[in-house]
Protein backbone atom coordinates (compact mmCIF):
# COMPACT_ATOMS: atom_id res chain seq x y z
CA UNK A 1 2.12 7.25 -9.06
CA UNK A 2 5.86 7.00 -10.53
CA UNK A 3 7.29 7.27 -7.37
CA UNK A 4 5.07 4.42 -5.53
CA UNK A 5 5.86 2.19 -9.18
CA UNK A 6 9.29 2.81 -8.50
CA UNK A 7 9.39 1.27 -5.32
CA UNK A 8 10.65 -2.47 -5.31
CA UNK A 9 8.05 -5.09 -5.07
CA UNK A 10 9.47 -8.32 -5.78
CA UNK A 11 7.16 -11.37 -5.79
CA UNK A 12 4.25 -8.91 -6.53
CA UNK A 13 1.91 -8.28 -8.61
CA UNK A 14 -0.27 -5.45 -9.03
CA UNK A 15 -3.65 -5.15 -10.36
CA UNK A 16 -5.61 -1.64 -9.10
CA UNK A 17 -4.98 1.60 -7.79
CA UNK A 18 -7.11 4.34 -6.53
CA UNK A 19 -6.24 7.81 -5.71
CA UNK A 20 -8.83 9.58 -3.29
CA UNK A 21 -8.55 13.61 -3.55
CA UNK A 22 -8.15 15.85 -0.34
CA UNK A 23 -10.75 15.58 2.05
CA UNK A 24 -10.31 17.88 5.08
CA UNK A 25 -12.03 17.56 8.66
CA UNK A 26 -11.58 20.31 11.18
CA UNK A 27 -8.52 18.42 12.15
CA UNK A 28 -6.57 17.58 9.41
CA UNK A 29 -6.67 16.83 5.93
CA UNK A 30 -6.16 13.07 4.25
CA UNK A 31 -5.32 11.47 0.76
CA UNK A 32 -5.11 8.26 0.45
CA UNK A 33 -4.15 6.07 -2.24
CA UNK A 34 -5.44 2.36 -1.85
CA UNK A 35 -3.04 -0.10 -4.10
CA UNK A 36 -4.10 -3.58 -4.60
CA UNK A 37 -2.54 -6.94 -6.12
CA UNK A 38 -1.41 -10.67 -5.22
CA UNK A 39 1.77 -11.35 -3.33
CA UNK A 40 3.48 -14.93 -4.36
CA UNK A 41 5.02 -15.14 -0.42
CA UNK A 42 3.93 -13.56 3.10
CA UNK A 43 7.46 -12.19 3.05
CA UNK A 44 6.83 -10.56 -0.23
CA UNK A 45 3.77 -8.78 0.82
CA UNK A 46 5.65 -7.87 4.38
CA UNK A 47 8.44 -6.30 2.72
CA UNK A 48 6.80 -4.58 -0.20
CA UNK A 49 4.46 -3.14 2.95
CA UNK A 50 7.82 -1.74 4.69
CA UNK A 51 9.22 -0.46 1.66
CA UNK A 52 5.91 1.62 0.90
CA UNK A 53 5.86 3.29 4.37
CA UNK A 54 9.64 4.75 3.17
CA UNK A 55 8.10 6.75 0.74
CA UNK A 56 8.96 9.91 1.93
CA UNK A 57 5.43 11.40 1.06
CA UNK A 58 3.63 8.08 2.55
CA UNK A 59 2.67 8.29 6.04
CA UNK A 60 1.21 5.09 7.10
CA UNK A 61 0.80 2.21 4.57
CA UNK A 62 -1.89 -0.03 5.86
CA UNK A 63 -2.32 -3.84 5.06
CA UNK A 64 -4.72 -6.07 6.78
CA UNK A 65 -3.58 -8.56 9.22
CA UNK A 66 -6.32 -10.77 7.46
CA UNK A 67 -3.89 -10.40 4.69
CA UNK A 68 -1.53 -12.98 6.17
CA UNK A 69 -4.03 -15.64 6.40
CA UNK A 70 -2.56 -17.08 3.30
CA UNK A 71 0.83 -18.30 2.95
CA UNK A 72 0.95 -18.28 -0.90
CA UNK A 73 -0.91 -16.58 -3.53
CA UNK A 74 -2.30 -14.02 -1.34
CA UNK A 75 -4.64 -10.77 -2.96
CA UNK A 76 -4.00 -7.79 -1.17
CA UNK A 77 -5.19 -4.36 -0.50
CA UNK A 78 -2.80 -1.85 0.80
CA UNK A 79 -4.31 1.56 2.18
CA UNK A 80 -1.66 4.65 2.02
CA UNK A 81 -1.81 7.26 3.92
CA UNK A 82 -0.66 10.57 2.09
CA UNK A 83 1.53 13.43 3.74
CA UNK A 84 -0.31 16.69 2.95
């Protein structure tokens, strides 16, 4: 959680996080941490997006295209993908 606080977010504001556990398939295994929160700007919520999917230990960060409907004032719901 330290590490994905330390990452620059600008124009954002956060308001939940949740943290879901290991679950393995016969395929793989997934954690995923979902992070939501209101963006002031599109370009705000575009580059916070970019900068999460740096995160060496983040392998996809996910954000809704419906997220963009907004220009302004937009809630969010971000869906990262965890490296095992």
């Amino acid at each position: 959680l330290q590490a994905l606080l330390a990452v620059a977010r600008p124009g954002i504001t956060l308001s939940g996080f949740i943290y879901t556990p290991a679950k393995s398939t016969p395929k793989k295994v997934s954690r995923t941490f979902v992070i939501s929160g209101n963006s002031a700007t599109r370009d705000a919520l575009r580059a916070y997006q970019l900068a999460l999917q740096e995160v060496s230990f983040v392998s996809t960060a996910v954000l809704p295209v419906s997220a963009y409907a907004q220009s302004s004032d937009i809630p969010f719901t971000i869906t990262l993908t965890l490296t095992p």
